[in-house]
PDB file of N, CA and C in Angstrom:
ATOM      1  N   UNK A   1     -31.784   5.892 -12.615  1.00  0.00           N
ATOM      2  CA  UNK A   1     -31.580   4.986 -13.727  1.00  0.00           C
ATOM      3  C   UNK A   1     -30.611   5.624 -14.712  1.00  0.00           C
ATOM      4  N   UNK A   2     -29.700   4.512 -15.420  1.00  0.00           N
ATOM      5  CA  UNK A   2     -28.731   5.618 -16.182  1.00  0.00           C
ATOM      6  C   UNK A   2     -29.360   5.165 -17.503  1.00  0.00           C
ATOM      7  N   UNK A   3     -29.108   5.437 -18.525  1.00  0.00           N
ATOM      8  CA  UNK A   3     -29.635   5.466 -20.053  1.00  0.00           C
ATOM      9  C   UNK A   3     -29.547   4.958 -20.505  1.00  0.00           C
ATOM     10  N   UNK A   4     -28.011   4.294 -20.250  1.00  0.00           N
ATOM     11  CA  UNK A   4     -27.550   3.105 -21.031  1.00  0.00           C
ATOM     12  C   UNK A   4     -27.810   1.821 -20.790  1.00  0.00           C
ATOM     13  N   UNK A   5     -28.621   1.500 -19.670  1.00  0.00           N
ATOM     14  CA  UNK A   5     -29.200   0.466 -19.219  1.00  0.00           C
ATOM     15  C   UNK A   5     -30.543   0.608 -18.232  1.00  0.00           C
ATOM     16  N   UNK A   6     -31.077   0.109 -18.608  1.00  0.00           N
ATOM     17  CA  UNK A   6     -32.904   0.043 -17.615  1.00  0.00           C
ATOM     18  C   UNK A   6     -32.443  -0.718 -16.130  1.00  0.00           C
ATOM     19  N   UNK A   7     -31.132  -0.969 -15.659  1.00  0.00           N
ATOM     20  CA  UNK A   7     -30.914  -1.193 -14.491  1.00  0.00           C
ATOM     21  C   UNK A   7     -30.882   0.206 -13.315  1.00  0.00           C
ATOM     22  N   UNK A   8     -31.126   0.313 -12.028  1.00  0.00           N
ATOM     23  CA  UNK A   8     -30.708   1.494 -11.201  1.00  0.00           C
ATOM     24  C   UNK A   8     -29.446   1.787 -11.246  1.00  0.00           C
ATOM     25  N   UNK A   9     -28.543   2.234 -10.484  1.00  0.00           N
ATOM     26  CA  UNK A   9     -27.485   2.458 -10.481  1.00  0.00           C
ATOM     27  C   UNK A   9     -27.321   2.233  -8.874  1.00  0.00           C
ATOM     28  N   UNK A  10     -26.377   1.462  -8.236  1.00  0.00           N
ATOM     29  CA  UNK A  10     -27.057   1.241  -6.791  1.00  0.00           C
ATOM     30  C   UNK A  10     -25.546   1.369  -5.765  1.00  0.00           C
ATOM     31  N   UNK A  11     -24.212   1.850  -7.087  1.00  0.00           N
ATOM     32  CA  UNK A  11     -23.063   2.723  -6.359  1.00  0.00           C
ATOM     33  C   UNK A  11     -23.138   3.646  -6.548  1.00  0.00           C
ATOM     34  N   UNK A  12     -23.052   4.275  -5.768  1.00  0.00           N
ATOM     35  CA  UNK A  12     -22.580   6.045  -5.731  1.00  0.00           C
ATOM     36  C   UNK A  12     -21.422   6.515  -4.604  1.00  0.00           C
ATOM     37  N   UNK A  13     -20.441   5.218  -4.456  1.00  0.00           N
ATOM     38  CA  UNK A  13     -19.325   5.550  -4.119  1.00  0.00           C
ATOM     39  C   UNK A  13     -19.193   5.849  -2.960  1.00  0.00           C
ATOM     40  N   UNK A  14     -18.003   6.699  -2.826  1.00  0.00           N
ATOM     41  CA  UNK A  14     -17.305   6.382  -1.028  1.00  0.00           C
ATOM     42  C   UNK A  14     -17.813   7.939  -0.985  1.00  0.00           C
ATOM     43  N   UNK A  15     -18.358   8.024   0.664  1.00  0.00           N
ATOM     44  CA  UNK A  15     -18.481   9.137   0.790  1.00  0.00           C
ATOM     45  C   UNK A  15     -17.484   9.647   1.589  1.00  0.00           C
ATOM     46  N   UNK A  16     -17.667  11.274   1.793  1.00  0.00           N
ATOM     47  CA  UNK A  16     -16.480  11.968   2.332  1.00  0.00           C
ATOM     48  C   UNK A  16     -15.605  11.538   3.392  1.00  0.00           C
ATOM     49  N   UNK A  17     -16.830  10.902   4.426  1.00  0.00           N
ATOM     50  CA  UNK A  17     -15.590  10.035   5.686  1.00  0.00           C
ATOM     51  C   UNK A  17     -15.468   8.478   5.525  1.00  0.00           C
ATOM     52  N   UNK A  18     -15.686   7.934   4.247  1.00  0.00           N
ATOM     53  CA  UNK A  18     -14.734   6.773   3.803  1.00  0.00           C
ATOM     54  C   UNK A  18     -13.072   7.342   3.584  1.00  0.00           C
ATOM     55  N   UNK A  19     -13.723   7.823   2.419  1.00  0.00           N
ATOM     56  CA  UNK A  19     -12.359   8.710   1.450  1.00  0.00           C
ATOM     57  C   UNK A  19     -11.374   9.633   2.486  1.00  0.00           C
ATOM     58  N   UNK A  20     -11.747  10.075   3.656  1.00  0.00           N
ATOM     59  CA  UNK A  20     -10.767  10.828   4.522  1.00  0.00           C
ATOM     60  C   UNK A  20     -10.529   9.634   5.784  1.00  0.00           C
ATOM     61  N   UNK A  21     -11.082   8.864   5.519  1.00  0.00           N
ATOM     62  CA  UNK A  21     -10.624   7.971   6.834  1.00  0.00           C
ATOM     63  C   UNK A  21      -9.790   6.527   5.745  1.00  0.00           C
ATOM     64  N   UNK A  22      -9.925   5.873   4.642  1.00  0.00           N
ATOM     65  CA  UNK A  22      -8.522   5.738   4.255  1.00  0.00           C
ATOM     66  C   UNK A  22      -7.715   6.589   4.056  1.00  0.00           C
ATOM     67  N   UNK A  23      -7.509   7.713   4.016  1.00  0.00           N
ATOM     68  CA  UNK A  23      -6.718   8.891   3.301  1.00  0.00           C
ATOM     69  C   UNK A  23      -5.639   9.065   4.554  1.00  0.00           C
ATOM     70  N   UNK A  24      -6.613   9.115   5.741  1.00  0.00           N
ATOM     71  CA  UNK A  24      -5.680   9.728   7.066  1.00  0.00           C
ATOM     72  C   UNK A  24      -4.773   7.915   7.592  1.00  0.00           C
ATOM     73  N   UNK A  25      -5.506   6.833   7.596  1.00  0.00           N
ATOM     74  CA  UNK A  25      -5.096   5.518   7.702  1.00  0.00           C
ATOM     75  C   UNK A  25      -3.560   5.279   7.011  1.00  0.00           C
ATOM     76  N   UNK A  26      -3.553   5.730   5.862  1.00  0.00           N
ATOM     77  CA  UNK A  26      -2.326   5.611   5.234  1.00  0.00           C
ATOM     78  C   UNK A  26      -1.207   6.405   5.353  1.00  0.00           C
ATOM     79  N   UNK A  27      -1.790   7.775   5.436  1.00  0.00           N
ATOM     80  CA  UNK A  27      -1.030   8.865   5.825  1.00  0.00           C
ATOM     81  C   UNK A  27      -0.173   8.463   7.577  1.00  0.00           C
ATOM     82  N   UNK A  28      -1.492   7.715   8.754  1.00  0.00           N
ATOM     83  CA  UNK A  28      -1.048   7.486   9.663  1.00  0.00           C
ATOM     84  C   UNK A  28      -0.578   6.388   9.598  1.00  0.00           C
ATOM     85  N   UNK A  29      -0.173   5.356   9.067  1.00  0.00           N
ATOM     86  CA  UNK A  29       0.950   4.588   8.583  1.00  0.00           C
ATOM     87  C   UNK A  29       2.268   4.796   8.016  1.00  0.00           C
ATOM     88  N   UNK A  30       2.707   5.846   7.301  1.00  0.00           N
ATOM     89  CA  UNK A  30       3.864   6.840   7.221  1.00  0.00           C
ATOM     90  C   UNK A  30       4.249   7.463   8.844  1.00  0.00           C
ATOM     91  N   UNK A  31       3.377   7.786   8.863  1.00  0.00           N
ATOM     92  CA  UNK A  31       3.823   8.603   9.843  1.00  0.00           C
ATOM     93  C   UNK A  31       4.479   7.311  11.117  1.00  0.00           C
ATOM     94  N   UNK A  32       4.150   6.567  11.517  1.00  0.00           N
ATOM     95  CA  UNK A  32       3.912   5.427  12.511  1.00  0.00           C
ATOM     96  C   UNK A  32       5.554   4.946  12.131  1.00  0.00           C
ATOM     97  N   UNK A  33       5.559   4.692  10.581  1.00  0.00           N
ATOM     98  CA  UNK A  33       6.650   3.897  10.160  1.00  0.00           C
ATOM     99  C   UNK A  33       7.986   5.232  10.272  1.00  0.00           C
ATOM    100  N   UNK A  34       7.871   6.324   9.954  1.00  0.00           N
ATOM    101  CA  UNK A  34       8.738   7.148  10.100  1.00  0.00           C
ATOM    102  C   UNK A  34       9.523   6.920  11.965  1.00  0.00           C
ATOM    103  N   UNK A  35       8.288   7.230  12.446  1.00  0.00           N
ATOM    104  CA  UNK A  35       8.556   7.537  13.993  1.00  0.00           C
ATOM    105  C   UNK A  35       9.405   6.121  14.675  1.00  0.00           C
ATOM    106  N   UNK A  36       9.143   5.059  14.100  1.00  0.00           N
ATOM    107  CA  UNK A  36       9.826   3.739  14.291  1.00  0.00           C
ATOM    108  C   UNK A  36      11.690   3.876  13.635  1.00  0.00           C
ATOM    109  N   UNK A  37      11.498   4.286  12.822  1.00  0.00           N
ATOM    110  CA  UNK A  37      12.646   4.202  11.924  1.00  0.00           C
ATOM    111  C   UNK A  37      13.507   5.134  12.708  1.00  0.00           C
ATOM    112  N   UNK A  38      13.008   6.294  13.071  1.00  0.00           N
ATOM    113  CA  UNK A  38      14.306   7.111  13.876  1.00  0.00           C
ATOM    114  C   UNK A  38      13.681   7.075  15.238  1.00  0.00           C
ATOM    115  N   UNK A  39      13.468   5.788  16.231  1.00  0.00           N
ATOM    116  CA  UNK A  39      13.319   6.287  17.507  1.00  0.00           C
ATOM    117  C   UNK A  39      14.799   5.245  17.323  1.00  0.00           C
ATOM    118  N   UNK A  40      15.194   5.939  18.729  1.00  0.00           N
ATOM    119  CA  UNK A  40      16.969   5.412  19.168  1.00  0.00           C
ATOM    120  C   UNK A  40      16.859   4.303  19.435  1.00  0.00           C
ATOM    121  N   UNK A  41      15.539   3.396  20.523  1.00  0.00           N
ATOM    122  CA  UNK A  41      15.937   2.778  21.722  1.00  0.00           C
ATOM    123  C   UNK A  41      15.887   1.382  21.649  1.00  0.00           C
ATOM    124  N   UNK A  42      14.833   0.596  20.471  1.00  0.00           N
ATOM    125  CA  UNK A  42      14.493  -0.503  20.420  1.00  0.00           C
ATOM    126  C   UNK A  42      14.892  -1.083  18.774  1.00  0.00           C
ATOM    127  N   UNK A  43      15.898  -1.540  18.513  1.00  0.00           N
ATOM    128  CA  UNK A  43      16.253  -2.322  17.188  1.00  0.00           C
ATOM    129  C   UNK A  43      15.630  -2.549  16.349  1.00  0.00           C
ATOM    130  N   UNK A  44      14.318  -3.309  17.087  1.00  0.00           N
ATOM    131  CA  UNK A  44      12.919  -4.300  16.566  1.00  0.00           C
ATOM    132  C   UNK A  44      11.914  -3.316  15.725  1.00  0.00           C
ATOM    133  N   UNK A  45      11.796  -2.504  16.493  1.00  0.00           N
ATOM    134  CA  UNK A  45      10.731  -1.541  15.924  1.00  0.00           C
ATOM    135  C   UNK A  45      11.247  -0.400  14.924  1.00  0.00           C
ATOM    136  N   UNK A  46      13.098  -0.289  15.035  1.00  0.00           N
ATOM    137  CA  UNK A  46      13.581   0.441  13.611  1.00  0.00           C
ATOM    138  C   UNK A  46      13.378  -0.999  12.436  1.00  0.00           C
ATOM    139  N   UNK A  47      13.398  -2.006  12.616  1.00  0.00           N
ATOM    140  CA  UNK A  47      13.057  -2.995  11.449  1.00  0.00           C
ATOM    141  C   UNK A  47      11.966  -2.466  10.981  1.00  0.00           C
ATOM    142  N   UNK A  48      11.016  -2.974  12.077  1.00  0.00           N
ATOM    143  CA  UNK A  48       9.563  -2.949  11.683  1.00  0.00           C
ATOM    144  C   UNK A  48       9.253  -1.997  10.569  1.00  0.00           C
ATOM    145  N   UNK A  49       9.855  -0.517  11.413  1.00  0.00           N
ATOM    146  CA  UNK A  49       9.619   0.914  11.011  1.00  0.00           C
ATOM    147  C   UNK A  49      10.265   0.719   9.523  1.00  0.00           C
ATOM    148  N   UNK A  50      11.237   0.153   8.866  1.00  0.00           N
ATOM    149  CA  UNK A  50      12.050  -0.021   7.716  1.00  0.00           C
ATOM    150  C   UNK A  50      10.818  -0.963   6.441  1.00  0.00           C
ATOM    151  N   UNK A  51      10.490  -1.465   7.482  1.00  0.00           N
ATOM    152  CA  UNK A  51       9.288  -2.577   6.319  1.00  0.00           C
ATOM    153  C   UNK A  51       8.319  -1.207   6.044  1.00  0.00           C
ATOM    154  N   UNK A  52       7.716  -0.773   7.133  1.00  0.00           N
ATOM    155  CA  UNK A  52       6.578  -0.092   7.091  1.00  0.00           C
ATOM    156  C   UNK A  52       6.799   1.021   5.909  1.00  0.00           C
ATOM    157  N   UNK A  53       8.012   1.441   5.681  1.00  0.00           N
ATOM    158  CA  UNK A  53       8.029   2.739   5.158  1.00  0.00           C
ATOM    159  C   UNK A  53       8.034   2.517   3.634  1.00  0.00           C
ATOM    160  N   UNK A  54       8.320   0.601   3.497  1.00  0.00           N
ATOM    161  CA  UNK A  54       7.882   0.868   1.474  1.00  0.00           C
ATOM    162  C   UNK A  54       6.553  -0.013   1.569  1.00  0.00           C
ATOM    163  N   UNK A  55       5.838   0.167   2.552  1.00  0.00           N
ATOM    164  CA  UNK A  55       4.820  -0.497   2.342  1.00  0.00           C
ATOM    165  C   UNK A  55       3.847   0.773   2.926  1.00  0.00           C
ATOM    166  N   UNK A  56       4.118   1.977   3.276  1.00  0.00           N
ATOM    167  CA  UNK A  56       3.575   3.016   3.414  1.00  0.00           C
ATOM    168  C   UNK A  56       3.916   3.724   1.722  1.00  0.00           C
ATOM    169  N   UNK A  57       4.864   3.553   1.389  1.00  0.00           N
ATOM    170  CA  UNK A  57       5.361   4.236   0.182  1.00  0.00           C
ATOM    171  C   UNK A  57       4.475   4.000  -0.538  1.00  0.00           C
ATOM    172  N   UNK A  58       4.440   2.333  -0.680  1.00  0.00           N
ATOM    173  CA  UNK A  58       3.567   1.766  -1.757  1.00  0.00           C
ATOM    174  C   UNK A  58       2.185   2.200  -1.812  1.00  0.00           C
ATOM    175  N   UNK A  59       1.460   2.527  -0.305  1.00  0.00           N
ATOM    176  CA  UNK A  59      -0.013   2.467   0.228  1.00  0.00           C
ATOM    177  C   UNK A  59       0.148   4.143  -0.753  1.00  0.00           C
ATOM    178  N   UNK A  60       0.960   4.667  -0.583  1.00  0.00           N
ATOM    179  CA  UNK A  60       0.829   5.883  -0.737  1.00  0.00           C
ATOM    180  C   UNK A  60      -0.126   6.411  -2.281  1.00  0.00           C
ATOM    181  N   UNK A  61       0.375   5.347  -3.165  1.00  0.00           N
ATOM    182  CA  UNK A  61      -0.326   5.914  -4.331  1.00  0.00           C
ATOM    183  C   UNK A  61      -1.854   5.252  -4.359  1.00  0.00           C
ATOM    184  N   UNK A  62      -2.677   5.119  -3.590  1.00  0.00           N
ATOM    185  CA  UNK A  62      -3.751   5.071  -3.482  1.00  0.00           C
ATOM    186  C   UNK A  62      -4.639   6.189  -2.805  1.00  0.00           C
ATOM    187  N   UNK A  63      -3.611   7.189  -2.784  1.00  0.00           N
ATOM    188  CA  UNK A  63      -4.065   8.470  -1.911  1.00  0.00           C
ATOM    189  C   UNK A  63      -4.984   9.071  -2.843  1.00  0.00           C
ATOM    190  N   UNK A  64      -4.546   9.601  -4.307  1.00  0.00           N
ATOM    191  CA  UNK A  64      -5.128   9.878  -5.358  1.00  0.00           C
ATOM    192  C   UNK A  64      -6.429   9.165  -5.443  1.00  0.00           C
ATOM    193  N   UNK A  65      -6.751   8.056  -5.027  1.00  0.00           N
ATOM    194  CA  UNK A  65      -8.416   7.335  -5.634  1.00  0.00           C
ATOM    195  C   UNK A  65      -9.157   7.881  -4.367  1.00  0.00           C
ATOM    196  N   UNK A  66      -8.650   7.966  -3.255  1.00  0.00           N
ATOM    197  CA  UNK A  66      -9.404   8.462  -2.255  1.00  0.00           C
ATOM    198  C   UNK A  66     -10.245   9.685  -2.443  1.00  0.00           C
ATOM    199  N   UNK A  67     -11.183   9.770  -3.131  1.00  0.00           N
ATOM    200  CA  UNK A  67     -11.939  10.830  -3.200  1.00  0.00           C
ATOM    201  C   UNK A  67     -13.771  10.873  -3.049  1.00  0.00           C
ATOM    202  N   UNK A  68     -14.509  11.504  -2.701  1.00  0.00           N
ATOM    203  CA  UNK A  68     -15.684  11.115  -2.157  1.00  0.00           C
ATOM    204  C   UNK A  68     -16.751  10.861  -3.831  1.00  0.00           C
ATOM    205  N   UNK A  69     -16.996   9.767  -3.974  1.00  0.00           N
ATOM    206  CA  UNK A  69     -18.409   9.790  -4.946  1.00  0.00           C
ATOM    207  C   UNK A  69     -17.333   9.021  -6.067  1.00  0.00           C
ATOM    208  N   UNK A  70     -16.232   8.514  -6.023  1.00  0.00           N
ATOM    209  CA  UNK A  70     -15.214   7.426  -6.377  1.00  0.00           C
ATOM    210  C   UNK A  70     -15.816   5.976  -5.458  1.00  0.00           C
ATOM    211  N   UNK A  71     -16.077   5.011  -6.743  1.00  0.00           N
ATOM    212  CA  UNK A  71     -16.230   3.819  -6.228  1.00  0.00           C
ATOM    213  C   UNK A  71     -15.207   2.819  -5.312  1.00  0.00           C
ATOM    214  N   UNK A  72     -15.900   2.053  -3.966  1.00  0.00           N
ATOM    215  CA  UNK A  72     -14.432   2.166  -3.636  1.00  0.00           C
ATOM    216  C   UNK A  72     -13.689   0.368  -4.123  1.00  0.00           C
ATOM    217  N   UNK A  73     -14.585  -0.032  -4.883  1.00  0.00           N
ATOM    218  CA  UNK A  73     -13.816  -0.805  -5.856  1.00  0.00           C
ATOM    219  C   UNK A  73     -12.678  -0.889  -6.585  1.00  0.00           C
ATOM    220  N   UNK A  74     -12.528   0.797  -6.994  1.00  0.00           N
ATOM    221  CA  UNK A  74     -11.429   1.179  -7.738  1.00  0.00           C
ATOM    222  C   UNK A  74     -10.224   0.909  -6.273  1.00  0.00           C
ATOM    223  N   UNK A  75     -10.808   1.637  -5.444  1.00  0.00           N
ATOM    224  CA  UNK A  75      -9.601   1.694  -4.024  1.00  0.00           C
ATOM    225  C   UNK A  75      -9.036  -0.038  -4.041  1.00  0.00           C
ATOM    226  N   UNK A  76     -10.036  -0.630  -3.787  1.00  0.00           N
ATOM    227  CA  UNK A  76      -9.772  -1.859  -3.623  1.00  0.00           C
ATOM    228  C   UNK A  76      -8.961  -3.003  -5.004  1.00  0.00           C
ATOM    229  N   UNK A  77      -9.173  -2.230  -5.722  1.00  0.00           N
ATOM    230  CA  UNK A  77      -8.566  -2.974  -7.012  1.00  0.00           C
ATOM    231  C   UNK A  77      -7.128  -2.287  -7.633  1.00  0.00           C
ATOM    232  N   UNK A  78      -6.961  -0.969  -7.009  1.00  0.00           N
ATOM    233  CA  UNK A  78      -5.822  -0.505  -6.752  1.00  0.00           C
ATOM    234  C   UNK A  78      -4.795  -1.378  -5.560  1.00  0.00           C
ATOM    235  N   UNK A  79      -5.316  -1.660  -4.601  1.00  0.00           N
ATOM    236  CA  UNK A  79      -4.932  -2.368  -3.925  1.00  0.00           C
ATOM    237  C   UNK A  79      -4.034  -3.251  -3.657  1.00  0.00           C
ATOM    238  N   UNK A  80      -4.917  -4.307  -4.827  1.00  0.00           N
ATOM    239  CA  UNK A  80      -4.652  -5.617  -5.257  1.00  0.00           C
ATOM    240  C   UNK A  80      -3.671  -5.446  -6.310  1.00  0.00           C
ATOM    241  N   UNK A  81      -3.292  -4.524  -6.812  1.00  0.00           N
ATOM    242  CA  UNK A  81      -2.307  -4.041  -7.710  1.00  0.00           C
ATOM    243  C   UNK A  81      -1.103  -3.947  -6.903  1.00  0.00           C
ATOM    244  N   UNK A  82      -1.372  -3.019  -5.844  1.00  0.00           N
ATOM    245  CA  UNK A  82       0.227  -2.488  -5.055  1.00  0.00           C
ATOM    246  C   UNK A  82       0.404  -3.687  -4.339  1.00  0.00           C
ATOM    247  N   UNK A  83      -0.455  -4.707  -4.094  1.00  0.00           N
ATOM    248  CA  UNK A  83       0.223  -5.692  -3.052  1.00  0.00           C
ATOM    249  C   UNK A  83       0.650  -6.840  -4.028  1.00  0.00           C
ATOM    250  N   UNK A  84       0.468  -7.156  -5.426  1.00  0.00           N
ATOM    251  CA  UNK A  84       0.953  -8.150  -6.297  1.00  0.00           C
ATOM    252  C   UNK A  84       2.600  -7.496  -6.836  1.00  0.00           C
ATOM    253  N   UNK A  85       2.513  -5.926  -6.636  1.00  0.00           N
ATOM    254  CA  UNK A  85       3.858  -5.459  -7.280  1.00  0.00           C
ATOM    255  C   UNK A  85       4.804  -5.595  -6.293  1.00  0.00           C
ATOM    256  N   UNK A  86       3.930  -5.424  -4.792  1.00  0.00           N
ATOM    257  CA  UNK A  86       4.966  -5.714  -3.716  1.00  0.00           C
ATOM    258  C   UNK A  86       5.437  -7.199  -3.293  1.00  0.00           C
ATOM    259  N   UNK A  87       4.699  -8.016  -4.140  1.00  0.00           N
ATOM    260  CA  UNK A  87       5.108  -9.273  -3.906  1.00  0.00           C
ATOM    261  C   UNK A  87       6.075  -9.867  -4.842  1.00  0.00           C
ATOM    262  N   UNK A  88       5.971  -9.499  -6.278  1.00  0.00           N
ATOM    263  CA  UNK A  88       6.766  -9.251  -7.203  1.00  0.00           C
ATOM    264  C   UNK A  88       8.227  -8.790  -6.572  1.00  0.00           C
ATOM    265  N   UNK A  89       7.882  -7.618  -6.181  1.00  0.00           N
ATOM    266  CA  UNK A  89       9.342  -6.887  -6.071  1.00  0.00           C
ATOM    267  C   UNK A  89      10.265  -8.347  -5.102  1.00  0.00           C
ATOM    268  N   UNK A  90       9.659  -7.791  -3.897  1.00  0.00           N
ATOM    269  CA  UNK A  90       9.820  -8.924  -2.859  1.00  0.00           C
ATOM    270  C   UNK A  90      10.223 -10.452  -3.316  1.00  0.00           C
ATOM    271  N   UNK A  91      10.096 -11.100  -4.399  1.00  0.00           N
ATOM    272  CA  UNK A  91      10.625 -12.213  -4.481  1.00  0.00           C
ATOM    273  C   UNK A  91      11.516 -12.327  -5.589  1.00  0.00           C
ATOM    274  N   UNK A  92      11.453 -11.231  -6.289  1.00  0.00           N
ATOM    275  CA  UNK A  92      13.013 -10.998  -6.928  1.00  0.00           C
ATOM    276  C   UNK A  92      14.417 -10.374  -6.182  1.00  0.00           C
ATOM    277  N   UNK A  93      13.632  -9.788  -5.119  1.00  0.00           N
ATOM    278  CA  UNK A  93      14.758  -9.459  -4.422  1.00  0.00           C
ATOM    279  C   UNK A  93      15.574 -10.547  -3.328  1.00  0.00           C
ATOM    280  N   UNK A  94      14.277 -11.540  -2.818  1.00  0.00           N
ATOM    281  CA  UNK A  94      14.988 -12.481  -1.985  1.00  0.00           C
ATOM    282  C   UNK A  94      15.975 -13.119  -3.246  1.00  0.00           C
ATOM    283  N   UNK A  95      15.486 -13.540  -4.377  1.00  0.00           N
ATOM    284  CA  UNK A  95      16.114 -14.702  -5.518  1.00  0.00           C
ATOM    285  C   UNK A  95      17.001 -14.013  -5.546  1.00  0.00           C
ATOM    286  N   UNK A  96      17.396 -12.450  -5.555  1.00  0.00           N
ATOM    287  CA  UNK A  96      18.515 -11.743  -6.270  1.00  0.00           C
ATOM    288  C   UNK A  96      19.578 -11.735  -5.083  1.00  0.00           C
ATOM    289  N   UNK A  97      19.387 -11.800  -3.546  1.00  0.00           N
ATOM    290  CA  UNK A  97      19.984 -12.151  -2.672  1.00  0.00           C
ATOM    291  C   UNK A  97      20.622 -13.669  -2.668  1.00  0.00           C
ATOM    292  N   UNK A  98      19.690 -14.114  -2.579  1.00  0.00           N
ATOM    293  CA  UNK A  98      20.203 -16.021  -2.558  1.00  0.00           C
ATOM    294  C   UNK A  98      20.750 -16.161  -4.024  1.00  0.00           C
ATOM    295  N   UNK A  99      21.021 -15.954  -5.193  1.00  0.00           N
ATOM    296  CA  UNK A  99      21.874 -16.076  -6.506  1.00  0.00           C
ATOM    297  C   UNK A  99      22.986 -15.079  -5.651  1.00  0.00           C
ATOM    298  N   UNK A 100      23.194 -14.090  -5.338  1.00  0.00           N
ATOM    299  CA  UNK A 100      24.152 -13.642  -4.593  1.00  0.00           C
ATOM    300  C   UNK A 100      25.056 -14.239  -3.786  1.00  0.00           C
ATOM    301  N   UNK A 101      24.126 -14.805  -2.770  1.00  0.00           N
ATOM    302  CA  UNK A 101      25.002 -15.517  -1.809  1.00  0.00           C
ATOM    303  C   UNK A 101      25.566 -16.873  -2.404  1.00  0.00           C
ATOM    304  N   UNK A 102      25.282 -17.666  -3.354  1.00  0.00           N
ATOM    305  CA  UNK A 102      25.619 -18.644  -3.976  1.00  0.00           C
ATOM    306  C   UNK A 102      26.636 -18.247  -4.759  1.00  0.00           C
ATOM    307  N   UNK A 103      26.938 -16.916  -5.717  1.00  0.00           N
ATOM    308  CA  UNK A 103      27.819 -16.486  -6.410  1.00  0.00           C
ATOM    309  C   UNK A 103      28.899 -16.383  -5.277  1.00  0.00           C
ATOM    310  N   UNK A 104      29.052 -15.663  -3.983  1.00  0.00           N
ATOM    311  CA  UNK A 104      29.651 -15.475  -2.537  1.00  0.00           C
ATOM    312  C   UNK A 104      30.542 -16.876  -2.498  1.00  0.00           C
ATOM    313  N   UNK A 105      29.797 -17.676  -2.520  1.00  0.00           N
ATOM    314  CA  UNK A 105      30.113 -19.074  -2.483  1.00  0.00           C
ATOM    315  C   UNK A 105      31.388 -19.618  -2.855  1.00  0.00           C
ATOM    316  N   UNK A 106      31.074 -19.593  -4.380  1.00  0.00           N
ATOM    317  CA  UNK A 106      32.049 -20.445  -5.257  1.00  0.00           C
ATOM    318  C   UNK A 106      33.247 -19.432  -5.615  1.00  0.00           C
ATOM    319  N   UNK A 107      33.061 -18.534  -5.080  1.00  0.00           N
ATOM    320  CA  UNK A 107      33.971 -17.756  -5.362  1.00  0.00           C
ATOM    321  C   UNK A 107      34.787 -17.607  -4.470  1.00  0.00           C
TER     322      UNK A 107
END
């Protein structure tokens, strides 16, 4: 029971092989996206490997919450953060392409 309330307390967070099994998940997503990006042979999978690596970038700063007896709410609400900034980014960049190609245009 904590003090500040007559309720239990009924998180006590991610334990050690939560916190090391997202930890290694993301890490093995870098790694996955690296190995795509410089294999020679298949075009498709240097794309792929090109997405993966700012969406490994991005995963990346959730490495820091990964820790054992950390709620994994926080993980998850970190989350929802990096995937609204990546959607953000992502649709200013298509708009900033297509105002591009329209400037291309008339010119």
């Amino acid at each position: 029971m904590t003090m500040a309330s007559n309720k239990p307390t009924t998180d006590h967070g991610m334990s050690l092989r939560t916190a090391r099994s997202i930890e290694y998940a993301i890490i093995g997503l870098c790694l996955i996206a690296i190995i795509f990006v410089f294999q020679p042979f298949v075009h498709a999978l240097s794309s792929i490997g090109m997405a993966l690596v700012v969406l490994g970038g991005l995963a990346f700063n959730l490495i820091p919450l990964c820790e054992p007896g950390r709620p994994l709410r926080d993980v998850l609400r970190a989350t929802l953060i990096v995937i609204a900034i990546f959607v953000v980014v992502l649709i200013l960049a298509i708009g900033a392409a297509y105002l591009y190609g329209i400037y291309l245009q008339s010119g």
